[in-house]
PDB file of N, CA and C in Angstrom:
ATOM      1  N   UNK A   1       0.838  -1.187   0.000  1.00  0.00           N
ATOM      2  CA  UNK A   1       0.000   0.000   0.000  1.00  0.00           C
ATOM      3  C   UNK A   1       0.880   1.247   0.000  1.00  0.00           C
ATOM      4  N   UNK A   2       0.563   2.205  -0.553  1.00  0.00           N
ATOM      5  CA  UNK A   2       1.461   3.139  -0.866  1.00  0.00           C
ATOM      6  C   UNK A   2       0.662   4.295  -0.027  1.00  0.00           C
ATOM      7  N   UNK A   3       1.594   4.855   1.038  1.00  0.00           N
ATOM      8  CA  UNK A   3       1.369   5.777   1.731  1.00  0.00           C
ATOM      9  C   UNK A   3       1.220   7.436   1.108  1.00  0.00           C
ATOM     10  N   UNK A   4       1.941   7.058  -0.069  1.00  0.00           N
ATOM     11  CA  UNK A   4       1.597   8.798  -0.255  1.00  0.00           C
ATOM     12  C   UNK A   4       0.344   9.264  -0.582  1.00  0.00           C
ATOM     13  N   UNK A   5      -0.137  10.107  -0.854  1.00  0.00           N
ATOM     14  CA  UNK A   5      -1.057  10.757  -1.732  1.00  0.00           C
ATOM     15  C   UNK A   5      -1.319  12.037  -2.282  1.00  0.00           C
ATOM     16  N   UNK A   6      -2.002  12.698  -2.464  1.00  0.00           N
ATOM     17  CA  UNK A   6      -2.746  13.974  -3.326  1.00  0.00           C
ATOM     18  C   UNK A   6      -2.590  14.601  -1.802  1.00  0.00           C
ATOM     19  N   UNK A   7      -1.723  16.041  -2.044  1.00  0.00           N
ATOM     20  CA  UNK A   7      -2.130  16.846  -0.989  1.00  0.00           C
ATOM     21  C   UNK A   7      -3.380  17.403  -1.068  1.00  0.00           C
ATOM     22  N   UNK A   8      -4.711  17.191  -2.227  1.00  0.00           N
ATOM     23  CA  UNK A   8      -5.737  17.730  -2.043  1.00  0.00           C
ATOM     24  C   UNK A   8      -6.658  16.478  -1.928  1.00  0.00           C
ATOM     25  N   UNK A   9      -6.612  15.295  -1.649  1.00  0.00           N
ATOM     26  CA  UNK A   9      -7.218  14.361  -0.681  1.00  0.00           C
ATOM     27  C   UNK A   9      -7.194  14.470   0.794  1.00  0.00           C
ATOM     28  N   UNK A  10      -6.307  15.473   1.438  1.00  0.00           N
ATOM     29  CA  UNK A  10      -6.157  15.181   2.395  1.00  0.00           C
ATOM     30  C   UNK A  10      -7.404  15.740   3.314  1.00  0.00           C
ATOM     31  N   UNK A  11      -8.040  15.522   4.107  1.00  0.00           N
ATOM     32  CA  UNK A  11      -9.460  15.770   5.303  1.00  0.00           C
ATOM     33  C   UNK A  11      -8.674  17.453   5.492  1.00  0.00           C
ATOM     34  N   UNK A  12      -9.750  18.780   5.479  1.00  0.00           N
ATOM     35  CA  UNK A  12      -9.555  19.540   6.226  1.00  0.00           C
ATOM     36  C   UNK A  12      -9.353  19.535   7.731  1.00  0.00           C
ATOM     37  N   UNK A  13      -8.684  20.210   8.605  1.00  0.00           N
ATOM     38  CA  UNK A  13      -7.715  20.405   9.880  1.00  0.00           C
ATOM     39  C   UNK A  13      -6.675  18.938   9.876  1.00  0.00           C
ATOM     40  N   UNK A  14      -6.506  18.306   9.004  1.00  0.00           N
ATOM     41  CA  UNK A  14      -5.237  17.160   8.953  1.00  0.00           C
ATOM     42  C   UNK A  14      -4.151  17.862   8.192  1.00  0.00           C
ATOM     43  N   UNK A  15      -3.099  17.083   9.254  1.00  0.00           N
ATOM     44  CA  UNK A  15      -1.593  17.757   8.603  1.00  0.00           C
ATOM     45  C   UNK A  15      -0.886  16.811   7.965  1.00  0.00           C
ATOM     46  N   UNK A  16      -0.240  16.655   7.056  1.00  0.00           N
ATOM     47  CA  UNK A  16       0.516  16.185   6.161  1.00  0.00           C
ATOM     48  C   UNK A  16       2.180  16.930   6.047  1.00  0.00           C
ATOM     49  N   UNK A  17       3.367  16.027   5.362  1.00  0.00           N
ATOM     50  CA  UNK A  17       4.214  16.337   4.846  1.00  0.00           C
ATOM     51  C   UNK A  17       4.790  16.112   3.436  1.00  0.00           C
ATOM     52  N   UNK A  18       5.186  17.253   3.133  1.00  0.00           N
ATOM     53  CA  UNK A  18       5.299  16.901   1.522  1.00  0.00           C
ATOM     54  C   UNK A  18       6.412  15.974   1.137  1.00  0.00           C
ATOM     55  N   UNK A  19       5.908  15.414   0.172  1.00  0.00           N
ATOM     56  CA  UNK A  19       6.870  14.721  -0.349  1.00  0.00           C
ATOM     57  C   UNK A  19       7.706  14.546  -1.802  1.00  0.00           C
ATOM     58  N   UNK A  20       6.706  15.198  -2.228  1.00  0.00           N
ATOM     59  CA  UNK A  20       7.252  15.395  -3.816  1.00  0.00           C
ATOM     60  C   UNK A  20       6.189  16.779  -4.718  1.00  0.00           C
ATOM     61  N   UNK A  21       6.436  17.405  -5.271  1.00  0.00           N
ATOM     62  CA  UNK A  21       5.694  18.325  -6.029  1.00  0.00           C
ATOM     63  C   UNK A  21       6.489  17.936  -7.542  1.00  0.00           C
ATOM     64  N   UNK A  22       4.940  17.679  -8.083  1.00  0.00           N
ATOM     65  CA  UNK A  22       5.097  17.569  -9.378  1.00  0.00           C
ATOM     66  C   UNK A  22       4.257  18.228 -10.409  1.00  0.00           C
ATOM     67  N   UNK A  23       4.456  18.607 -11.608  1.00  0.00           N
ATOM     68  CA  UNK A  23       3.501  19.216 -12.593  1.00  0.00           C
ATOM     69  C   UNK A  23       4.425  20.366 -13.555  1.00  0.00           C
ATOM     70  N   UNK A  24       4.122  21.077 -14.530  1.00  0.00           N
ATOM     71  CA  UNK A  24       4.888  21.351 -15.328  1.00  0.00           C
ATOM     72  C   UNK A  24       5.957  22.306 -14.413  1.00  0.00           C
ATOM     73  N   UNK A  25       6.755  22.630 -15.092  1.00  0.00           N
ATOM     74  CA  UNK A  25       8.027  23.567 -14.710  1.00  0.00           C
ATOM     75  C   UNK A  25       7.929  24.755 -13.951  1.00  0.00           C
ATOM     76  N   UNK A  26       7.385  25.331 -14.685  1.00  0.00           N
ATOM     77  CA  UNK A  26       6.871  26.997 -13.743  1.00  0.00           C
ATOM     78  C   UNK A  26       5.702  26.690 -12.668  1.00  0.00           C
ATOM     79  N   UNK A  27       4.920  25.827 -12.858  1.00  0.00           N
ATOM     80  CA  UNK A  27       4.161  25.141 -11.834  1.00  0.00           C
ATOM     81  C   UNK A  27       5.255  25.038 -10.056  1.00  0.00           C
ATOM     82  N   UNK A  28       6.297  23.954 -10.390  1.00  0.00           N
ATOM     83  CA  UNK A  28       6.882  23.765  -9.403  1.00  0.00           C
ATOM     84  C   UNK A  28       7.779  24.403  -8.747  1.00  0.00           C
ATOM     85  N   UNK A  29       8.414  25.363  -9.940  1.00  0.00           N
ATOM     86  CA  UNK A  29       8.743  26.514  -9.255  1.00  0.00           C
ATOM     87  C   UNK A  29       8.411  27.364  -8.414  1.00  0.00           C
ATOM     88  N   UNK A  30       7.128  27.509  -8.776  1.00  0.00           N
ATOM     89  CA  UNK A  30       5.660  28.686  -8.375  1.00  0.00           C
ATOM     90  C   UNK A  30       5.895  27.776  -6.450  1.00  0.00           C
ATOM     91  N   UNK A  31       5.509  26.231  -6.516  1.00  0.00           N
ATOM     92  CA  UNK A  31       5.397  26.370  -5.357  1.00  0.00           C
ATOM     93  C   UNK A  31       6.385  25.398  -4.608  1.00  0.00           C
ATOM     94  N   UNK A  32       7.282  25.627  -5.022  1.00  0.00           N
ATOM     95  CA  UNK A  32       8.942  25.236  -3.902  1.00  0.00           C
ATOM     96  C   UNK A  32       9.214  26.901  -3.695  1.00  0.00           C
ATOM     97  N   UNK A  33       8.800  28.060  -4.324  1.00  0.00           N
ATOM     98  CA  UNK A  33       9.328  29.318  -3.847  1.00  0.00           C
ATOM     99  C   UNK A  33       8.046  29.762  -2.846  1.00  0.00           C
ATOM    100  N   UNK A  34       7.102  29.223  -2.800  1.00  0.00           N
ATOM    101  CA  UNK A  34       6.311  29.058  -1.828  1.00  0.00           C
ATOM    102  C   UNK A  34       6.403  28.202  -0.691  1.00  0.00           C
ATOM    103  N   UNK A  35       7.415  27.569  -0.540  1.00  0.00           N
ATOM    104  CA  UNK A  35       8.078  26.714   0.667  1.00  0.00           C
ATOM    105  C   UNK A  35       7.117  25.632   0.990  1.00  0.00           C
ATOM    106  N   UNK A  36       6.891  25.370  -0.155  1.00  0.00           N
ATOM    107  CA  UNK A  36       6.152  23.964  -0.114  1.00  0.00           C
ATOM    108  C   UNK A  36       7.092  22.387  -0.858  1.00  0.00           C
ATOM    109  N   UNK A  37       7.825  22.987   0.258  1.00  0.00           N
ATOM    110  CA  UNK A  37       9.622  21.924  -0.693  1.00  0.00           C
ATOM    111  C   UNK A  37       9.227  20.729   0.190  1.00  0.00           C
ATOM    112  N   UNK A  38       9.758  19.147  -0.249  1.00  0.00           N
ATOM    113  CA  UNK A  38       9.900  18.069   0.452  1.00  0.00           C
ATOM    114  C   UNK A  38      10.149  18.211   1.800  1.00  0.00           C
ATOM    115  N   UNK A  39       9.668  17.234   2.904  1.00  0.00           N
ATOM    116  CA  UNK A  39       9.884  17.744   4.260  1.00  0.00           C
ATOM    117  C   UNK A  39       9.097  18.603   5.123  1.00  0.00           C
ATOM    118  N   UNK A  40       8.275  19.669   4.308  1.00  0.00           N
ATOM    119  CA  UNK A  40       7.363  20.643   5.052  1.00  0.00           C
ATOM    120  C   UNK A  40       6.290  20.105   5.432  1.00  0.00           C
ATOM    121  N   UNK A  41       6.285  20.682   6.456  1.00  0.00           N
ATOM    122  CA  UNK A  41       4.455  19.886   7.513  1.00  0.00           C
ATOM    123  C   UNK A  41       3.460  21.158   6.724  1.00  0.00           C
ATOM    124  N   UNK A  42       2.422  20.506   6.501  1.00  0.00           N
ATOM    125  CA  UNK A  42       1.083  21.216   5.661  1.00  0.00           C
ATOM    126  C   UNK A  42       0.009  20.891   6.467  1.00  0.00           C
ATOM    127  N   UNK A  43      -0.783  22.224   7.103  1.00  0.00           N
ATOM    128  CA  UNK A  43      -1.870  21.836   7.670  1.00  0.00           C
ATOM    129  C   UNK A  43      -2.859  22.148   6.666  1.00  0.00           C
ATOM    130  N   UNK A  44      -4.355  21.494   6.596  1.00  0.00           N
ATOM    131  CA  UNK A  44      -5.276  21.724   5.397  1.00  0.00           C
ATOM    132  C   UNK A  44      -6.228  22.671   6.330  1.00  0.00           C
ATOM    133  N   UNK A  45      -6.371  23.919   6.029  1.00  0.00           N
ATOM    134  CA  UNK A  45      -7.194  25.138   7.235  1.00  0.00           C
ATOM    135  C   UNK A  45      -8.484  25.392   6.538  1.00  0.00           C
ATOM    136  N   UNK A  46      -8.960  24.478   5.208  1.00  0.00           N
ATOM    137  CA  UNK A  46     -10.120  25.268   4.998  1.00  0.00           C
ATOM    138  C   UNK A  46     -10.268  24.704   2.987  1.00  0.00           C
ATOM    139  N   UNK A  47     -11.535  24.831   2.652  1.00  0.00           N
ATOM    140  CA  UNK A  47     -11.552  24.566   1.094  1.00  0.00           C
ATOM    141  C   UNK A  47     -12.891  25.589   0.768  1.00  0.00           C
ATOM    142  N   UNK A  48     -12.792  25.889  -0.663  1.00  0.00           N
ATOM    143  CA  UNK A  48     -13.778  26.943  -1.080  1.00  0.00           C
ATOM    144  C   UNK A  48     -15.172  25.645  -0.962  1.00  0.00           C
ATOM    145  N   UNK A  49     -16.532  26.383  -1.043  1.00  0.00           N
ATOM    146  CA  UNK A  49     -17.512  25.904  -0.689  1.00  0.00           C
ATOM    147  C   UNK A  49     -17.635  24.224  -2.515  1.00  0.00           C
ATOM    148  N   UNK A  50     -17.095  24.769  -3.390  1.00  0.00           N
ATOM    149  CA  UNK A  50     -17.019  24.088  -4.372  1.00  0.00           C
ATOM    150  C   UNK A  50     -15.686  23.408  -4.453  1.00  0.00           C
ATOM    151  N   UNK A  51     -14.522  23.245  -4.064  1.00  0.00           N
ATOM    152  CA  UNK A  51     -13.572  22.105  -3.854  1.00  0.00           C
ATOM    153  C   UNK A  51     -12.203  23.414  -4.187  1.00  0.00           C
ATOM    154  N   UNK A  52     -12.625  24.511  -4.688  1.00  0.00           N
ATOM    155  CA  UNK A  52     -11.560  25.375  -5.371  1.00  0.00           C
ATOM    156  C   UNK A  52     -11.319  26.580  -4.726  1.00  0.00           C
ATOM    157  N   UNK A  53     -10.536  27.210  -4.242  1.00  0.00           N
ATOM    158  CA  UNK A  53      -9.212  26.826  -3.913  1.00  0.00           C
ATOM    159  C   UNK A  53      -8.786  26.126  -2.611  1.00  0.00           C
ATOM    160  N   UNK A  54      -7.904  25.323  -2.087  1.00  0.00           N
ATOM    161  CA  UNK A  54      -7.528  25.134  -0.916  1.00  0.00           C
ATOM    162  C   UNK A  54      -6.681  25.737   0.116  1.00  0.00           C
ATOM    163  N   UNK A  55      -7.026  26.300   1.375  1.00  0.00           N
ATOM    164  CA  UNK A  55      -6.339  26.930   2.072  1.00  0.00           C
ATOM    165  C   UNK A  55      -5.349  26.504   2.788  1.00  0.00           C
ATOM    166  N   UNK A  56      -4.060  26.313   2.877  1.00  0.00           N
ATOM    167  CA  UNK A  56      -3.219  25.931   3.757  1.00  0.00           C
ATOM    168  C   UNK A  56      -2.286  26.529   4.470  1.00  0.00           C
ATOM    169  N   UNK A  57      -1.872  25.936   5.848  1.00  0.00           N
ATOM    170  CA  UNK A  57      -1.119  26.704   6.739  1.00  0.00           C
ATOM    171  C   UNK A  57       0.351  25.691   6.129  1.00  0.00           C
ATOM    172  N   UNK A  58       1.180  26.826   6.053  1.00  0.00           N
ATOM    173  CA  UNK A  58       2.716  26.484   5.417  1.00  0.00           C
ATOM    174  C   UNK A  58       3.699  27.486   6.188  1.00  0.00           C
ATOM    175  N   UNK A  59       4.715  26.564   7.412  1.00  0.00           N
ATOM    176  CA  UNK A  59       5.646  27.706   7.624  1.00  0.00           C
ATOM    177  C   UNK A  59       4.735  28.707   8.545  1.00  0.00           C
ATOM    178  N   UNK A  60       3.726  28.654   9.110  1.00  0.00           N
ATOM    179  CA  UNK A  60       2.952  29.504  10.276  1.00  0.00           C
ATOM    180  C   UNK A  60       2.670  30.769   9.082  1.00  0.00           C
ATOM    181  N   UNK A  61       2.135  30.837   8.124  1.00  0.00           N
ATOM    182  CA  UNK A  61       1.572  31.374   7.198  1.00  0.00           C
ATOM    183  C   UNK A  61       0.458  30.869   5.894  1.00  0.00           C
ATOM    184  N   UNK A  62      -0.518  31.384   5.660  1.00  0.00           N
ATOM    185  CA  UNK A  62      -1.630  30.867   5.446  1.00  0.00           C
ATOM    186  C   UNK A  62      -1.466  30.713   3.946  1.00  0.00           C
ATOM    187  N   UNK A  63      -1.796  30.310   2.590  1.00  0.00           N
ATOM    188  CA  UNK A  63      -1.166  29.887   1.863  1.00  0.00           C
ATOM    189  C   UNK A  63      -2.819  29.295   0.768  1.00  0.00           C
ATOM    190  N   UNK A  64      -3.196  29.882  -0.240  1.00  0.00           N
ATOM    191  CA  UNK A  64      -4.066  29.232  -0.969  1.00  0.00           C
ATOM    192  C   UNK A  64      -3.829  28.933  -2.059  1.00  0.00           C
ATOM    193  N   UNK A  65      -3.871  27.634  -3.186  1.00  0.00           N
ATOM    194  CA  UNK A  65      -3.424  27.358  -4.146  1.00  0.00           C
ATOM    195  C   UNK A  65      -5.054  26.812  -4.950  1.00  0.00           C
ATOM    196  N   UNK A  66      -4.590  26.299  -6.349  1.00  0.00           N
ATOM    197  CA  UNK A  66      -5.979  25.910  -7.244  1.00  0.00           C
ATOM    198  C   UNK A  66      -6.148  24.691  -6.595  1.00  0.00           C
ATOM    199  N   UNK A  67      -6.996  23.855  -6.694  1.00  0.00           N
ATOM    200  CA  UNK A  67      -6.652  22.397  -6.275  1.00  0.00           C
ATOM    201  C   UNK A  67      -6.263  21.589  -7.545  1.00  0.00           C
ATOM    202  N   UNK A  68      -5.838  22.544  -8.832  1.00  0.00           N
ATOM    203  CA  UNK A  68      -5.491  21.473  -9.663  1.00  0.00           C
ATOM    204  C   UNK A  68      -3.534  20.997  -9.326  1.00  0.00           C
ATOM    205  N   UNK A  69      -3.382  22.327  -8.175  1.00  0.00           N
ATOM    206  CA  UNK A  69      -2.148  22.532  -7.914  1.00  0.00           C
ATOM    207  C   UNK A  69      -1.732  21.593  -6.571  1.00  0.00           C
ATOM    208  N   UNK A  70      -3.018  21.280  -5.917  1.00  0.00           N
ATOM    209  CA  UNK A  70      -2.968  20.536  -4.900  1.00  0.00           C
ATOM    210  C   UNK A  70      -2.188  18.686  -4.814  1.00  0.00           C
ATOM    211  N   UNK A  71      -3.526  18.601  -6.575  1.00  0.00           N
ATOM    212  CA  UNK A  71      -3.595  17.478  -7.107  1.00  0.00           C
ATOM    213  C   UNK A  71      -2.022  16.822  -7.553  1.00  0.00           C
ATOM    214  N   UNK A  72      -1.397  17.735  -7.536  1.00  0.00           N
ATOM    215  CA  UNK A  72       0.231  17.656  -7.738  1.00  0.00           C
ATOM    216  C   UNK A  72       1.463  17.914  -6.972  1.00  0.00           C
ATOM    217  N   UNK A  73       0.783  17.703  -5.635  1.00  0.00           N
ATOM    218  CA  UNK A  73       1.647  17.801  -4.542  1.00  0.00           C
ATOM    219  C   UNK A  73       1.523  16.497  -3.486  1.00  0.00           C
ATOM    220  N   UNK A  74       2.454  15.529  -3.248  1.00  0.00           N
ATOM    221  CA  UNK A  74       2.459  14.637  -2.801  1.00  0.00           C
ATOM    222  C   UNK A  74       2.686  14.312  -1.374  1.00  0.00           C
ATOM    223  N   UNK A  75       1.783  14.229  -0.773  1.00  0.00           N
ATOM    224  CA  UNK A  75       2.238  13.927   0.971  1.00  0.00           C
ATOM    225  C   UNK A  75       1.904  12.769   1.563  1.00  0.00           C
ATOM    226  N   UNK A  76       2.340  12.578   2.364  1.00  0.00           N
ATOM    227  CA  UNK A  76       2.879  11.149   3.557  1.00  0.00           C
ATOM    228  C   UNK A  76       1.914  11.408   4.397  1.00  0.00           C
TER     229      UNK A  76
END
């Protein structure tokens, strides 16, 4: 069974750590300069009433991305 998954599967107020960000180039740039690098604890603080965007606490700062951006971030 493979422990990782979709950082946008994860249950709102559950914390996760990343493990891999993947998706095109400027994509992952966009969010490793957002300190969403391997290793970081991600709390999930909240989702729009329709699944888009997701709110997260990153680094004791609050942090919202698309969830197609979510869908490409991998946590443990």
């Amino acid at each position: 069974m493979n422990p990782h998954r979709p950082l946008a599967r994860v249950p709102v107020g559950s914390t996760a750590v990343v493990s891999r960000v993947s998706g095109t180039r400027t994509v992952v740039r966009r969010l490793l300069e957002m300190g969403l690098v391997p290793g970081t604890r991600v709390t999930v603080q909240r989702t729009a009433p329709l699944g888009d965007p997701v709110e997260l606490r990153v680094r004791n700062y609050a942090l919202s991305i698309r969830r197609a951006d979510a869908l490409g971030i991998e946590v443990e």
